[in-house]
PDB file of N, CA and C in Angstrom:
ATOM      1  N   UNK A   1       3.654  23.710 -23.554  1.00  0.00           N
ATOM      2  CA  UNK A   1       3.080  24.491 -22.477  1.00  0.00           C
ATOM      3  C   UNK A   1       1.562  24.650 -22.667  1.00  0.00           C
ATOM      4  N   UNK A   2       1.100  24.697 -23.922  1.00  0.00           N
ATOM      5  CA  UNK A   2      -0.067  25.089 -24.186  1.00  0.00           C
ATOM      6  C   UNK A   2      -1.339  23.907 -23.724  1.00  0.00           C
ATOM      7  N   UNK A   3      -0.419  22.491 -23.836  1.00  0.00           N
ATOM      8  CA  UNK A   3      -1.272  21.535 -24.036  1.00  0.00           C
ATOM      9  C   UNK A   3      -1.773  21.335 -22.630  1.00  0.00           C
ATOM     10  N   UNK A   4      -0.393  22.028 -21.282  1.00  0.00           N
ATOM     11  CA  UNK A   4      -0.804  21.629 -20.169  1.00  0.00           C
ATOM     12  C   UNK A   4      -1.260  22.711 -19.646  1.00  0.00           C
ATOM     13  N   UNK A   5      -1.616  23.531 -20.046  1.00  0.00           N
ATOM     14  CA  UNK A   5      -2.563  24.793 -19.459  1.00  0.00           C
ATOM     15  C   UNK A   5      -3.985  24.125 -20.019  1.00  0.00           C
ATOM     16  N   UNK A   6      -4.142  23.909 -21.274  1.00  0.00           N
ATOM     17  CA  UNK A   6      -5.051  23.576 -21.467  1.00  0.00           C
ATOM     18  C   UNK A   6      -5.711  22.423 -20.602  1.00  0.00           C
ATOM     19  N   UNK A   7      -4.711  21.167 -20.014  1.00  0.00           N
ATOM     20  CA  UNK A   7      -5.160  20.246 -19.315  1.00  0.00           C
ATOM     21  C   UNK A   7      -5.890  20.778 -18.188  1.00  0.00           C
ATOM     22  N   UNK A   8      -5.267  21.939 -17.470  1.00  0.00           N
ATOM     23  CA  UNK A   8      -5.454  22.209 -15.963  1.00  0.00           C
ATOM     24  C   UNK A   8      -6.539  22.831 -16.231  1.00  0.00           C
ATOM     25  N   UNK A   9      -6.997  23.746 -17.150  1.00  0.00           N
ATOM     26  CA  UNK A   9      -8.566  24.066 -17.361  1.00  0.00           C
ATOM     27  C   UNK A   9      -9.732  23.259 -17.578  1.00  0.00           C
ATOM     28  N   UNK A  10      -9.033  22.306 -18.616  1.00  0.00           N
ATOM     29  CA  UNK A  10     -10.486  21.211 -18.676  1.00  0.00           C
ATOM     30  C   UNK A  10     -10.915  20.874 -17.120  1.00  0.00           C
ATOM     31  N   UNK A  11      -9.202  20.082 -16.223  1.00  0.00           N
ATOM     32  CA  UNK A  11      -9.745  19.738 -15.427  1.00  0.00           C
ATOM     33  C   UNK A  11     -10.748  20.742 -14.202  1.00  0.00           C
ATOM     34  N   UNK A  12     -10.311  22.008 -14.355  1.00  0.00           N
ATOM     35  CA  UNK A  12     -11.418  23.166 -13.781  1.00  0.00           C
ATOM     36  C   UNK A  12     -12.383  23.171 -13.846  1.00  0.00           C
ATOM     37  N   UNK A  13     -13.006  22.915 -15.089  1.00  0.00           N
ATOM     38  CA  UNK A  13     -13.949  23.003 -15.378  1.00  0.00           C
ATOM     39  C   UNK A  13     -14.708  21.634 -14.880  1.00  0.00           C
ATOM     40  N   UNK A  14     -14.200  20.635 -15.107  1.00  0.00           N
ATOM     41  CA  UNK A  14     -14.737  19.549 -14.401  1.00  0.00           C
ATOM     42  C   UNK A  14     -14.982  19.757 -13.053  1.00  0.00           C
ATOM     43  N   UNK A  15     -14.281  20.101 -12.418  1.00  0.00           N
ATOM     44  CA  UNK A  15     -14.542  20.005 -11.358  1.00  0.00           C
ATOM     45  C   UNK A  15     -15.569  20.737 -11.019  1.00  0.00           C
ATOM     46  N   UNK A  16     -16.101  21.984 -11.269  1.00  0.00           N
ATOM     47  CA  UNK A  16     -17.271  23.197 -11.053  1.00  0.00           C
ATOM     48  C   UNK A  16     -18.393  22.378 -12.122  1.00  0.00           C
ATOM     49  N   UNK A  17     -18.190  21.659 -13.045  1.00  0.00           N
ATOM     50  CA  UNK A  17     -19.586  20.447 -13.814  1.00  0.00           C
ATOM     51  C   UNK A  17     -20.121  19.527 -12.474  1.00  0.00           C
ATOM     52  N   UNK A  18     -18.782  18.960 -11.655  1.00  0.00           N
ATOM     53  CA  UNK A  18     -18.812  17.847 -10.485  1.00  0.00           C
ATOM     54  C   UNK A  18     -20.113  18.728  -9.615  1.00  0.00           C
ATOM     55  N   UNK A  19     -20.383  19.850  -9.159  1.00  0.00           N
ATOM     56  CA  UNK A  19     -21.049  20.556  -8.149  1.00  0.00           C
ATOM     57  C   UNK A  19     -22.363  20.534  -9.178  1.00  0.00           C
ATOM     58  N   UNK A  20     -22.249  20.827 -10.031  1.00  0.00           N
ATOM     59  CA  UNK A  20     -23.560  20.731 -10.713  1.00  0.00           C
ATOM     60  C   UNK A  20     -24.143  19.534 -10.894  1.00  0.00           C
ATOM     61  N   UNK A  21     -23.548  18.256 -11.086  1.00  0.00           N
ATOM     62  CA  UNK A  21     -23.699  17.575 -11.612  1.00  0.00           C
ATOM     63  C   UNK A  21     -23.080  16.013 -10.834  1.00  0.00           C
ATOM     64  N   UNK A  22     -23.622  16.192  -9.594  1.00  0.00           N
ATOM     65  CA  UNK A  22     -22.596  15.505  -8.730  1.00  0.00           C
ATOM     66  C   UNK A  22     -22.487  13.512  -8.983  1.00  0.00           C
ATOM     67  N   UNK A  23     -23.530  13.035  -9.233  1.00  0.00           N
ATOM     68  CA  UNK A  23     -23.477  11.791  -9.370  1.00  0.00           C
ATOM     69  C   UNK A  23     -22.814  11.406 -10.582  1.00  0.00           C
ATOM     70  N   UNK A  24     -22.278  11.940 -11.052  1.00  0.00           N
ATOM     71  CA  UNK A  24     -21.203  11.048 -12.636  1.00  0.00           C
ATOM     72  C   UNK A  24     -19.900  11.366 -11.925  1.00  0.00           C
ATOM     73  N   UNK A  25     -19.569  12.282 -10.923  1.00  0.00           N
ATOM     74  CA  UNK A  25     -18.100  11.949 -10.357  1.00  0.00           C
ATOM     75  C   UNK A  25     -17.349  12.413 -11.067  1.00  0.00           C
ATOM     76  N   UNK A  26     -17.621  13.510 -12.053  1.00  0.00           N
ATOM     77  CA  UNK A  26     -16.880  14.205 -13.165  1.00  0.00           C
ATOM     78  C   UNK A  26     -15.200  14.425 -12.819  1.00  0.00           C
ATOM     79  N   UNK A  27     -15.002  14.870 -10.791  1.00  0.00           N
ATOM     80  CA  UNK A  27     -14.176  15.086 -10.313  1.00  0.00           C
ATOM     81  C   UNK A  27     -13.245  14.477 -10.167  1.00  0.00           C
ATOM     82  N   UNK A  28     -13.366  12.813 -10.665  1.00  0.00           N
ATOM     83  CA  UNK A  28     -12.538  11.790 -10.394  1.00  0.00           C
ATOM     84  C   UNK A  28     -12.271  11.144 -11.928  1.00  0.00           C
ATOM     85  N   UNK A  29     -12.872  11.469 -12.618  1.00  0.00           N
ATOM     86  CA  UNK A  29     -12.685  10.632 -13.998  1.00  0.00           C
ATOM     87  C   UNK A  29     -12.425  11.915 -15.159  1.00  0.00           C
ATOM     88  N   UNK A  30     -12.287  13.551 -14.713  1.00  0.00           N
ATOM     89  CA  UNK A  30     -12.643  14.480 -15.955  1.00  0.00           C
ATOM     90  C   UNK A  30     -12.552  14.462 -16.909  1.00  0.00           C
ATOM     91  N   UNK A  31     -13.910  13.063 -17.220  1.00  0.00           N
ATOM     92  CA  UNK A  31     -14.754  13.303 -18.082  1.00  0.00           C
ATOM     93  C   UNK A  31     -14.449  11.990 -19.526  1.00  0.00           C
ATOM     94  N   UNK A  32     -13.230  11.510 -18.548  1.00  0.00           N
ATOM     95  CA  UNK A  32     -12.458  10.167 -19.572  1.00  0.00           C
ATOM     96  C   UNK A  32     -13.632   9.262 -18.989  1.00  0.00           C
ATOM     97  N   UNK A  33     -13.400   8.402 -20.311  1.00  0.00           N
ATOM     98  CA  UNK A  33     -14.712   6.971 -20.376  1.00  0.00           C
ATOM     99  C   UNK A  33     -13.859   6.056 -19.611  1.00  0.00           C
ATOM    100  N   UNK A  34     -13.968   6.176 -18.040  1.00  0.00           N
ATOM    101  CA  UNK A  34     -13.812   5.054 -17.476  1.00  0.00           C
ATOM    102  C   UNK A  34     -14.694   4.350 -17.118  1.00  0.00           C
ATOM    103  N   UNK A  35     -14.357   3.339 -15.924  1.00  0.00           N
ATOM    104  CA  UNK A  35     -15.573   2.455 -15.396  1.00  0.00           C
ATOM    105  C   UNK A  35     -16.406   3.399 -15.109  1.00  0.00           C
ATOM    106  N   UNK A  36     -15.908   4.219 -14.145  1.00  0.00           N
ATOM    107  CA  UNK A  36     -17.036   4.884 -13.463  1.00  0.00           C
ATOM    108  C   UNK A  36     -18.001   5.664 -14.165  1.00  0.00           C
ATOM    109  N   UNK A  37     -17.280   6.298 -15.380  1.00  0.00           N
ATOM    110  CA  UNK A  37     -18.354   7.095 -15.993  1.00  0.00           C
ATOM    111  C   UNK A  37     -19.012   6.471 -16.413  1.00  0.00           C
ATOM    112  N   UNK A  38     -18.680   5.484 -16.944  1.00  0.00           N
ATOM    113  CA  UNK A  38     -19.926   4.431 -17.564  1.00  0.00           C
ATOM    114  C   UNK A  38     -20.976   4.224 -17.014  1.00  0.00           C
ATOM    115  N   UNK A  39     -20.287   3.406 -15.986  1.00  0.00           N
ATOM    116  CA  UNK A  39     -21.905   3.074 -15.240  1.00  0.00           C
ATOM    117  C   UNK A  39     -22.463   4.485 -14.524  1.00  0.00           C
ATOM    118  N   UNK A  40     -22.287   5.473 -14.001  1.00  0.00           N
ATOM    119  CA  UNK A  40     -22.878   6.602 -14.081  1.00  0.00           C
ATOM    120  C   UNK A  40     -23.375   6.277 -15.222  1.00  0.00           C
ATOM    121  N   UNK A  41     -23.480   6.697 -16.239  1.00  0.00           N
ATOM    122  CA  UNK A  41     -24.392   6.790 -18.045  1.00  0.00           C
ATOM    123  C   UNK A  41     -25.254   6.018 -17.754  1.00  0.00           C
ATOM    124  N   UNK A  42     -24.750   4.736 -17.270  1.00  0.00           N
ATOM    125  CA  UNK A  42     -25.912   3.469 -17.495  1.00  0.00           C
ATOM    126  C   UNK A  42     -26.950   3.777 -16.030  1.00  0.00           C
ATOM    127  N   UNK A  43     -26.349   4.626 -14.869  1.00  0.00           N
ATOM    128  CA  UNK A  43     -27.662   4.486 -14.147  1.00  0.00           C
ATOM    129  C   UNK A  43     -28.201   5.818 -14.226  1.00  0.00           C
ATOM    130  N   UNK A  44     -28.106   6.869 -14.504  1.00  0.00           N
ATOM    131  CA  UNK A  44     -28.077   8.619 -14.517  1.00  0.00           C
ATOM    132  C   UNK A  44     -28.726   8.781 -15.837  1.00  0.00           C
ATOM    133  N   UNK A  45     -28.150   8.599 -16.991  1.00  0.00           N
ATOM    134  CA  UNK A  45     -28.317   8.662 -18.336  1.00  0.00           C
ATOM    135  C   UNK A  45     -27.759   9.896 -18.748  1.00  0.00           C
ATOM    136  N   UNK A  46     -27.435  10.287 -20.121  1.00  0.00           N
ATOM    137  CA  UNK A  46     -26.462  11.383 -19.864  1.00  0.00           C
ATOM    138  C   UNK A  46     -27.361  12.698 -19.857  1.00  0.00           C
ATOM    139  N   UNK A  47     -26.536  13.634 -19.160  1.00  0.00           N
ATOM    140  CA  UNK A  47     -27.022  14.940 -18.869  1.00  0.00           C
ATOM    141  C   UNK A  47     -26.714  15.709 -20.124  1.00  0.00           C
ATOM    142  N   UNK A  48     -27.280  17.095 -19.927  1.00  0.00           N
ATOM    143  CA  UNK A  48     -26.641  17.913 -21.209  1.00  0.00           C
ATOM    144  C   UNK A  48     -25.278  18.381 -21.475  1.00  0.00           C
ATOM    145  N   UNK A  49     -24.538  17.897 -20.969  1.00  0.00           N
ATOM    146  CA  UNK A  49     -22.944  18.570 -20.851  1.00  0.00           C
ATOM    147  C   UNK A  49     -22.925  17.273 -21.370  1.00  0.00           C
ATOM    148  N   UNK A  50     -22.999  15.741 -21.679  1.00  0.00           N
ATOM    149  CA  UNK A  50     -22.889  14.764 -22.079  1.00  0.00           C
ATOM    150  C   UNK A  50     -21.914  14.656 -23.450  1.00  0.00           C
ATOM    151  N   UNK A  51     -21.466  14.473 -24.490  1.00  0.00           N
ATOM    152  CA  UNK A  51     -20.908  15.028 -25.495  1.00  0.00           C
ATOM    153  C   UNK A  51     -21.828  13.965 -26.624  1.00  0.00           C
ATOM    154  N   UNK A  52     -22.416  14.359 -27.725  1.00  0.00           N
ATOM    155  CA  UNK A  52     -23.310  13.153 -28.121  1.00  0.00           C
ATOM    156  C   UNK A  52     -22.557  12.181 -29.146  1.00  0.00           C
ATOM    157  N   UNK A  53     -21.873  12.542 -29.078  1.00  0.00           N
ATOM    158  CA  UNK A  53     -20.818  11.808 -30.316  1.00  0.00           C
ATOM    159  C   UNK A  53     -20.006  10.355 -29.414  1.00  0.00           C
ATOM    160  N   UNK A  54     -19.982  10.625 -28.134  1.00  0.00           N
ATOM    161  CA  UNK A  54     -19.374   9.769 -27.533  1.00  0.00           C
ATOM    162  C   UNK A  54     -20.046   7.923 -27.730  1.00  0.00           C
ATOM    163  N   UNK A  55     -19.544   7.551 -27.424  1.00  0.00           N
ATOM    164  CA  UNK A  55     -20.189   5.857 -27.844  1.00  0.00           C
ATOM    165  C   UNK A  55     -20.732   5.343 -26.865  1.00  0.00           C
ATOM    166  N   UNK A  56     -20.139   5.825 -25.733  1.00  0.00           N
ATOM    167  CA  UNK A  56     -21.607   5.150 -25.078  1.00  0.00           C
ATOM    168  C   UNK A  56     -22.905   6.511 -24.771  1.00  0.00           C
ATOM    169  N   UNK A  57     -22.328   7.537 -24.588  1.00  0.00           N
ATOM    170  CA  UNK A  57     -23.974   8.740 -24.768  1.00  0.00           C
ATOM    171  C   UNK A  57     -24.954   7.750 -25.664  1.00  0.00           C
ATOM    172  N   UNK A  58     -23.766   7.698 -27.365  1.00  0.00           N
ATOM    173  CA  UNK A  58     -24.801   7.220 -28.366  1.00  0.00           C
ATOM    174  C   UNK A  58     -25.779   5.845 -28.220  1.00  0.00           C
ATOM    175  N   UNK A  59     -25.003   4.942 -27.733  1.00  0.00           N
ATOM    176  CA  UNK A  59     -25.661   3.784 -27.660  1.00  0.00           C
ATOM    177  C   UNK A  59     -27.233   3.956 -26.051  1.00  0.00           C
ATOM    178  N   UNK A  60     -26.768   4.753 -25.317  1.00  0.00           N
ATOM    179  CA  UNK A  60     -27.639   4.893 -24.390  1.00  0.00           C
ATOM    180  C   UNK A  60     -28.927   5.432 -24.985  1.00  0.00           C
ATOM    181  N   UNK A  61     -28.610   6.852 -25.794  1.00  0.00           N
ATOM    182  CA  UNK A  61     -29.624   7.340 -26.295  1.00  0.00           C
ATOM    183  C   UNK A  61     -30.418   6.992 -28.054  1.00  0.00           C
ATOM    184  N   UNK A  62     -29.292   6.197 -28.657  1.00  0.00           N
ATOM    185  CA  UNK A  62     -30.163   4.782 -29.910  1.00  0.00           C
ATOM    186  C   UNK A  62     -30.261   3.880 -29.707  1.00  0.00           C
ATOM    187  N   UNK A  63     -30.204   2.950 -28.276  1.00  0.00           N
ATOM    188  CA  UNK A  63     -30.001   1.581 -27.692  1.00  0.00           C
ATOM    189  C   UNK A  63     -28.648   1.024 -28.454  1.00  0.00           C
ATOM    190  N   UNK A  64     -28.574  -0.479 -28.816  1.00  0.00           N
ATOM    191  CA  UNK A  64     -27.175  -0.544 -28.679  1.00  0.00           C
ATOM    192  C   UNK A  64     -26.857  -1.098 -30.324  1.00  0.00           C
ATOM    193  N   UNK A  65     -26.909   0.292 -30.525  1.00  0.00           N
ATOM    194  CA  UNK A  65     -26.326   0.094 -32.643  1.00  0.00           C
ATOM    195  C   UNK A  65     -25.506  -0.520 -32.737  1.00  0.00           C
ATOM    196  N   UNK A  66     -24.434  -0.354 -31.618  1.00  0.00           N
ATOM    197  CA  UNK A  66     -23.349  -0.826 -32.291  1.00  0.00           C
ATOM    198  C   UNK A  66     -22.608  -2.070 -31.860  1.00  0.00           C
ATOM    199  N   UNK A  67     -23.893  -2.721 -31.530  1.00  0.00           N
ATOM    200  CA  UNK A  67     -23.571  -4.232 -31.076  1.00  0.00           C
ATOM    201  C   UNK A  67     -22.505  -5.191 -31.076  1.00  0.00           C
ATOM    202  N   UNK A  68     -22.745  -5.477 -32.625  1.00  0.00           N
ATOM    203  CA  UNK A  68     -21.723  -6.525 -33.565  1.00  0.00           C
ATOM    204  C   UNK A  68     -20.692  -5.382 -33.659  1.00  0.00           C
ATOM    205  N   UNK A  69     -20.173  -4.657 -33.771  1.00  0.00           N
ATOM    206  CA  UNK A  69     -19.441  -4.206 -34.632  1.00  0.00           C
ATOM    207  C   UNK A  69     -18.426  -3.482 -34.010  1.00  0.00           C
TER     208      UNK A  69
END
């Protein structure tokens, strides 16, 4: 029960990020690395709600470390 209360909040919250933050489409992807978020990243660049640990935030904001690997 916990895990899906918890789901229905993240997605809340996405959705009220989506009004702030309307061109990444938060509302349609909340917040999973799909296509779309991607290329949002690649044309937007990430905002501060961004998470920096993520792999592509990182590679956007150190260019692309992690090339090879």
């Amino acid at each position: 029960m916990a895990s899906i209360l918890a789901k229905v909040e993240r997605d809340r919250m996405m959705r009220e990020l989506a009004l702030a933050y309307p061109h990444y489409g938060f509302e349609r992807h909340v917040g999973y690395g799909t296509p779309e978020h991607r290329a949002a990243l690649q044309t937007h660049g990430p905002c501060e709600i961004h998470r920096r640990s993520f792999r592509p935030v990182l590679e956007i904001l150190h260019g692309s470390l992690f090339e090879n690997g």
